[in-house]
C-alpha atoms as a PDB file:
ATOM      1  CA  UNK A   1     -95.704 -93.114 -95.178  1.00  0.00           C
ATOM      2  CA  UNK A   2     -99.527 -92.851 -94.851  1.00  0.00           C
ATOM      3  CA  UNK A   3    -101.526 -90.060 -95.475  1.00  0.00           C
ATOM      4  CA  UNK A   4    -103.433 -88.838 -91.925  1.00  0.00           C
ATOM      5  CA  UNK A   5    -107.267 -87.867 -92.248  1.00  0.00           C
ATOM      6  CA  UNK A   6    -107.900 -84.287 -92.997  1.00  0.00           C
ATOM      7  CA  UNK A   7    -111.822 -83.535 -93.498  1.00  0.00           C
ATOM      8  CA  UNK A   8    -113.451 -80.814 -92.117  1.00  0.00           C
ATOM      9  CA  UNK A   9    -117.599 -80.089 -92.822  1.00  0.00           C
ATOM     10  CA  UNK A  10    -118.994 -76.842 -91.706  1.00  0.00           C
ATOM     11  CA  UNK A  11    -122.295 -74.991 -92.327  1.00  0.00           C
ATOM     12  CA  UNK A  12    -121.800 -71.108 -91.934  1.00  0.00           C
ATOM     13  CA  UNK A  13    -123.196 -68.094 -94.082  1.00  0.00           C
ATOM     14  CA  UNK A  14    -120.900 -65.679 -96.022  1.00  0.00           C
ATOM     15  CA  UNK A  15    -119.504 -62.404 -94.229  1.00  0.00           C
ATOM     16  CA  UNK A  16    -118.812 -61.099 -97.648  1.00  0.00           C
ATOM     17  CA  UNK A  17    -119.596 -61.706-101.428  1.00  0.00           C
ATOM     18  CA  UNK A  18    -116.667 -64.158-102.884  1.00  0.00           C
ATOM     19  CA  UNK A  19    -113.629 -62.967-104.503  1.00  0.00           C
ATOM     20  CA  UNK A  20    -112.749 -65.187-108.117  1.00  0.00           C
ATOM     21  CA  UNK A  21    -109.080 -64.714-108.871  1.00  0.00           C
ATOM     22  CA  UNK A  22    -106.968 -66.362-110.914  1.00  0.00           C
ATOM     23  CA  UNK A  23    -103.200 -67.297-110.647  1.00  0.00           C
ATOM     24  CA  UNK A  24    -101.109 -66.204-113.109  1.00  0.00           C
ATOM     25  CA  UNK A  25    -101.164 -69.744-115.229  1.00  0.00           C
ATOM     26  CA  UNK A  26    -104.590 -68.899-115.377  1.00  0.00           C
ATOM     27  CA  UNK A  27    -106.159 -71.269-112.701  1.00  0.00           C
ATOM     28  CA  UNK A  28    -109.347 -69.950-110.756  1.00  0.00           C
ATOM     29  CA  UNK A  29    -109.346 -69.609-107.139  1.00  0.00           C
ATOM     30  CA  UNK A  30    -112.502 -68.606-105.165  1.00  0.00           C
ATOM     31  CA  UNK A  31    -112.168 -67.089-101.871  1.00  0.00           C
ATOM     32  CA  UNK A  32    -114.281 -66.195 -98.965  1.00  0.00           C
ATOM     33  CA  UNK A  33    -115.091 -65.821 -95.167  1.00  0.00           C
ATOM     34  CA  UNK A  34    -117.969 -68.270 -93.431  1.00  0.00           C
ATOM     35  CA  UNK A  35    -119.200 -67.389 -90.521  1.00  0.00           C
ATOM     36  CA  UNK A  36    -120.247 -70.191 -88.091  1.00  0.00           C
ATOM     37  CA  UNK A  37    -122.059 -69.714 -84.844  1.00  0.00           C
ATOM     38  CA  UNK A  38    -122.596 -71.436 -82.111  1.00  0.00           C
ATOM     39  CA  UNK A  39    -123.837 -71.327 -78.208  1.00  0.00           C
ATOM     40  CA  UNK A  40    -121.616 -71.931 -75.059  1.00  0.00           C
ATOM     41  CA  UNK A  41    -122.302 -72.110 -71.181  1.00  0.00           C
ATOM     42  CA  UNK A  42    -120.601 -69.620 -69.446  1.00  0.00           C
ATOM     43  CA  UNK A  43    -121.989 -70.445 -65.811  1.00  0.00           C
ATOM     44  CA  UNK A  44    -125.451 -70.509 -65.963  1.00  0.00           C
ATOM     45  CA  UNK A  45    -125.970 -67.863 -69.449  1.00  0.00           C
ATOM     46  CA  UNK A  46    -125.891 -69.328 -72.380  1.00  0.00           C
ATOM     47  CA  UNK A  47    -123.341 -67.116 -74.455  1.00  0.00           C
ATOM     48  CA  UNK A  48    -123.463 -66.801 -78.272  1.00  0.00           C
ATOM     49  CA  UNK A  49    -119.721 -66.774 -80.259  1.00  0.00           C
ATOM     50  CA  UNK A  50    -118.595 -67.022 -83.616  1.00  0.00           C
ATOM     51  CA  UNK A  51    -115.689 -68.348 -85.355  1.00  0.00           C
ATOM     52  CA  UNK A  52    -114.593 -66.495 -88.715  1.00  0.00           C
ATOM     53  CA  UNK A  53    -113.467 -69.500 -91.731  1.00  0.00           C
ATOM     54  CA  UNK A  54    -111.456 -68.629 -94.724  1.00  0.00           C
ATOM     55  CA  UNK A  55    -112.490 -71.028 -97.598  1.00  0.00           C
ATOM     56  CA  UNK A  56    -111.149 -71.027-100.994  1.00  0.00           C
ATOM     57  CA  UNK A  57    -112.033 -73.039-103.646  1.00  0.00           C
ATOM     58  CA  UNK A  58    -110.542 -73.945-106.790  1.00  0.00           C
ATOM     59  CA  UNK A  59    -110.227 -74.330-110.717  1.00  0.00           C
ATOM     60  CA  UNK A  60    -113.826 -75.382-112.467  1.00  0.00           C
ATOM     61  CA  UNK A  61    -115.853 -75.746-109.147  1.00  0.00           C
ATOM     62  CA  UNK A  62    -114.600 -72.046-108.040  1.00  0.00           C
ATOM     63  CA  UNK A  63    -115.282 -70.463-111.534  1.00  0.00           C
ATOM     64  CA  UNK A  64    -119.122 -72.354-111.747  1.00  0.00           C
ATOM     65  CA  UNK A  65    -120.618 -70.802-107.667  1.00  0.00           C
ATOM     66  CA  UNK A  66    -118.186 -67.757-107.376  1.00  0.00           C
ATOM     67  CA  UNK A  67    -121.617 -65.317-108.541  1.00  0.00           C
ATOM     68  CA  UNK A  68    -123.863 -67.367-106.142  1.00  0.00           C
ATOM     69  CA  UNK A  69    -121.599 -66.711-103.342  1.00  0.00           C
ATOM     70  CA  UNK A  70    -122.922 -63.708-101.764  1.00  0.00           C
ATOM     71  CA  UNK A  71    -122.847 -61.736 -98.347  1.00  0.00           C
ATOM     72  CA  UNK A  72    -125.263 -63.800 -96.058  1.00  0.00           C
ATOM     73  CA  UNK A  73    -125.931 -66.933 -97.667  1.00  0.00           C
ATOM     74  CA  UNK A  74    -125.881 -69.866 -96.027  1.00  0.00           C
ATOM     75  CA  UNK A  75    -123.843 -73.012 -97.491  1.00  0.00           C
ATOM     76  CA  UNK A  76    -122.392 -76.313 -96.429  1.00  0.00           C
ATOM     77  CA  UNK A  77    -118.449 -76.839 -97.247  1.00  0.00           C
ATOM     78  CA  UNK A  78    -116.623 -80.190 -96.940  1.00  0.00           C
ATOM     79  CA  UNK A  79    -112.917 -79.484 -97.342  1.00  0.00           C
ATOM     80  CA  UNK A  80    -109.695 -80.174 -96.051  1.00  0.00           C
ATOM     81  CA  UNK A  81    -107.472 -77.809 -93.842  1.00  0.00           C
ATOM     82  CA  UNK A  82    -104.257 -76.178 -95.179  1.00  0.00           C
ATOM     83  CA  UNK A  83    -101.703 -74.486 -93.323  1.00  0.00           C
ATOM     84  CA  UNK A  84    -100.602 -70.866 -95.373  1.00  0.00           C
ATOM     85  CA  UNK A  85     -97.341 -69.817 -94.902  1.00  0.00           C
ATOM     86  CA  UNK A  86     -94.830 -66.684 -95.820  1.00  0.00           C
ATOM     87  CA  UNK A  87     -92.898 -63.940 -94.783  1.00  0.00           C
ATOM     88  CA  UNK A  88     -93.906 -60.832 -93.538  1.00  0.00           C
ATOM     89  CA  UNK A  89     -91.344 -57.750 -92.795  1.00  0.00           C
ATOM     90  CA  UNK A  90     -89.217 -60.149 -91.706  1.00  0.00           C
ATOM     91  CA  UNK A  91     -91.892 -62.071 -89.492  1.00  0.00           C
ATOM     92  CA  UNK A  92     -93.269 -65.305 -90.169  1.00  0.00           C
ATOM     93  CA  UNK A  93     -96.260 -65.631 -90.429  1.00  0.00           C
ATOM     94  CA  UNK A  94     -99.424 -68.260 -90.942  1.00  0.00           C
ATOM     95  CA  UNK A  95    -102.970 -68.930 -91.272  1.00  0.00           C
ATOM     96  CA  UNK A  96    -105.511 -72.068 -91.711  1.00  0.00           C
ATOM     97  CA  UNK A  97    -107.402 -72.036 -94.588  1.00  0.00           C
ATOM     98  CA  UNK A  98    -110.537 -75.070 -95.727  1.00  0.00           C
ATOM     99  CA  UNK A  99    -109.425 -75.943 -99.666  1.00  0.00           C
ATOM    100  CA  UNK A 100    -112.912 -76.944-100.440  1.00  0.00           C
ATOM    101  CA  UNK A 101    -113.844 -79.981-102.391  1.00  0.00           C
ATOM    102  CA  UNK A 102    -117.809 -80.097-101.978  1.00  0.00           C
ATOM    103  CA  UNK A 103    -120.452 -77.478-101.608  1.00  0.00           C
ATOM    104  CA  UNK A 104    -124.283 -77.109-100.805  1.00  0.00           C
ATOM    105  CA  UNK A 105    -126.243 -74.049-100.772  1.00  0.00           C
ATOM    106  CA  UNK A 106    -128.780 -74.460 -97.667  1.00  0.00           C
ATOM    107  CA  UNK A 107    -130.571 -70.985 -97.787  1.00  0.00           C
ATOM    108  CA  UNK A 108    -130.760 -67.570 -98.844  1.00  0.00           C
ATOM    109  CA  UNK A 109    -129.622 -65.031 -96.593  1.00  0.00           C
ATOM    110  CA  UNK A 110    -133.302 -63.629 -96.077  1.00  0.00           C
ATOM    111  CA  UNK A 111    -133.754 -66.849 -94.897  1.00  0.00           C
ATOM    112  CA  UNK A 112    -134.036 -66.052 -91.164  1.00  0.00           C
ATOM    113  CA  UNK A 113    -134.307 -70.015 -90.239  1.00  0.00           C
ATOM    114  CA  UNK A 114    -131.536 -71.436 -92.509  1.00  0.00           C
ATOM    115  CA  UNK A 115    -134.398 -73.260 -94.535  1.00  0.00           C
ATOM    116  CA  UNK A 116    -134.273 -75.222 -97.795  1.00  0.00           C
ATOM    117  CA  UNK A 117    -135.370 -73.211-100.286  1.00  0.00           C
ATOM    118  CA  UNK A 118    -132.372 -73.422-102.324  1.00  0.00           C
ATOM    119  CA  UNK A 119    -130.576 -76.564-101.393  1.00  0.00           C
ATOM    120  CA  UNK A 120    -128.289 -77.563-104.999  1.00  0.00           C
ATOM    121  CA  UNK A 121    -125.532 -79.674-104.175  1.00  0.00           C
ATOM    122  CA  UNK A 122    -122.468 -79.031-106.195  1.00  0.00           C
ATOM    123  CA  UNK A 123    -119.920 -81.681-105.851  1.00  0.00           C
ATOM    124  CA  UNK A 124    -116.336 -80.974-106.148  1.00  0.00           C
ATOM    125  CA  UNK A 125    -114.036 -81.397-108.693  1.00  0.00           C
ATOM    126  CA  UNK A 126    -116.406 -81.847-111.629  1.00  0.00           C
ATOM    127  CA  UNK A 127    -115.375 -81.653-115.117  1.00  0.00           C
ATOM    128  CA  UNK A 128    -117.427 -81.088-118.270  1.00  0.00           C
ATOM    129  CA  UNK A 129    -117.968 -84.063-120.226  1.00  0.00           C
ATOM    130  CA  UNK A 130    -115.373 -84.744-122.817  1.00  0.00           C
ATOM    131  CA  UNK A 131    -112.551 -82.553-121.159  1.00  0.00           C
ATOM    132  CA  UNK A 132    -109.476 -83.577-119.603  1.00  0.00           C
ATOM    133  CA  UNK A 133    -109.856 -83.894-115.849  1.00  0.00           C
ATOM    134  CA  UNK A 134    -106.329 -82.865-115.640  1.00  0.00           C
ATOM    135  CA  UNK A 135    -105.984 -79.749-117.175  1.00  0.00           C
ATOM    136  CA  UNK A 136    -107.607 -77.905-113.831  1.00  0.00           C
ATOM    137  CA  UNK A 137    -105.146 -79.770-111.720  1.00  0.00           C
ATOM    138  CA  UNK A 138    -103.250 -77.470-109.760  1.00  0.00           C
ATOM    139  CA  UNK A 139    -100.489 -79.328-107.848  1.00  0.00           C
ATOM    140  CA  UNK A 140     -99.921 -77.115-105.132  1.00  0.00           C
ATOM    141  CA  UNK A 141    -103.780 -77.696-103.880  1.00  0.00           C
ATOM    142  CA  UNK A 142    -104.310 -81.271-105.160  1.00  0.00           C
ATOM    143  CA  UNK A 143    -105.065 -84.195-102.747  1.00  0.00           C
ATOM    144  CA  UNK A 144    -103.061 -87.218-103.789  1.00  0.00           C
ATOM    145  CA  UNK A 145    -103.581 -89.711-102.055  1.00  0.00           C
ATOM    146  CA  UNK A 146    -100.921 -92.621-101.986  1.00  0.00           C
ATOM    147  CA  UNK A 147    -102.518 -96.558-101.637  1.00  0.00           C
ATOM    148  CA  UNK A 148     -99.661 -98.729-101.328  1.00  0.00           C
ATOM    149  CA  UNK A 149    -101.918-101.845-101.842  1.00  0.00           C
ATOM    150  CA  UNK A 150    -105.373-102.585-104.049  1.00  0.00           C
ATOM    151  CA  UNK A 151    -107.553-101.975-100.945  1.00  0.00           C
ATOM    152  CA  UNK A 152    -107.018 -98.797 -99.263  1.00  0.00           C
ATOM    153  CA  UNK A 153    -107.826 -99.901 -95.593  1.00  0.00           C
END
């Protein structure tokens, strides 16, 4: 079976300063709330809306930005989506969530035009130099995908 495309990029600033927690094997996960604007006709006004974005990220990456995440900044996420499930009183219940895999930080929140004061590109899923890559693996998050030949097209 082939894996389907799941890549989502969205610019948004932060509705709150970033949680770090950690699961109970000890494995970091970041988590926040983006907020991402944007403009619709409604008739003839122009109508501003917003949708609210939970983003989490994980392991190394979410240990390394988790202080530079705070309320109001501005920041780029590529990630994939991930469908949350469980039980609630009986109900169930779900929610989307991005699992984020790269980050840029566009602006400060002061920054009133989104400019680039601070762009620093973080990519995901770094590991320090002579450390295993695999001891940050978490399997429940981790993207694997599955090539059947040499060439994966």
């Amino acid at each position: 079976m082939s894996e389907d495309m799941n890549t989502v990029n969205i610019i948004g600033r932060l509705t709150r300063d970033a949680e770090l927690q950690y699961t109970t094997s000890g494995f970091a996960i970041c988590v926040f709330s983006l907020a991402n604007n944007y403009r619709r006709k409604k008739g003839e006004v122009w109508e501003d809306e917003v949708n609210f974005v939970d983003v989490k990220l994980l392991g190394k990456q979410a240990e390394a930005v988790a202080q530079y995440l705070t309320k109001g900044k501005q920041i780029a996420v590529t990630a994939c989506l991930r469908q949350e499930r469980w039980d609630q009183e009986g109900s169930k219940r779900s929610k989307i969530v991005l699992i984020g895999d790269k980050i840029e930080f566009l602006g400060s929140k002061d920054d009133s035009n989104g400019g680039s004061a601070e762009k620093k590109p973080f990519q995901g899923r770094q590991v320090p130099p002579g450390q295993d890559p695999n001891e940050y693996k978490d399997t429940q998050y981790e993207r694997k995908p599955e090539f059947k030949d040499d060439i994966p097209f």
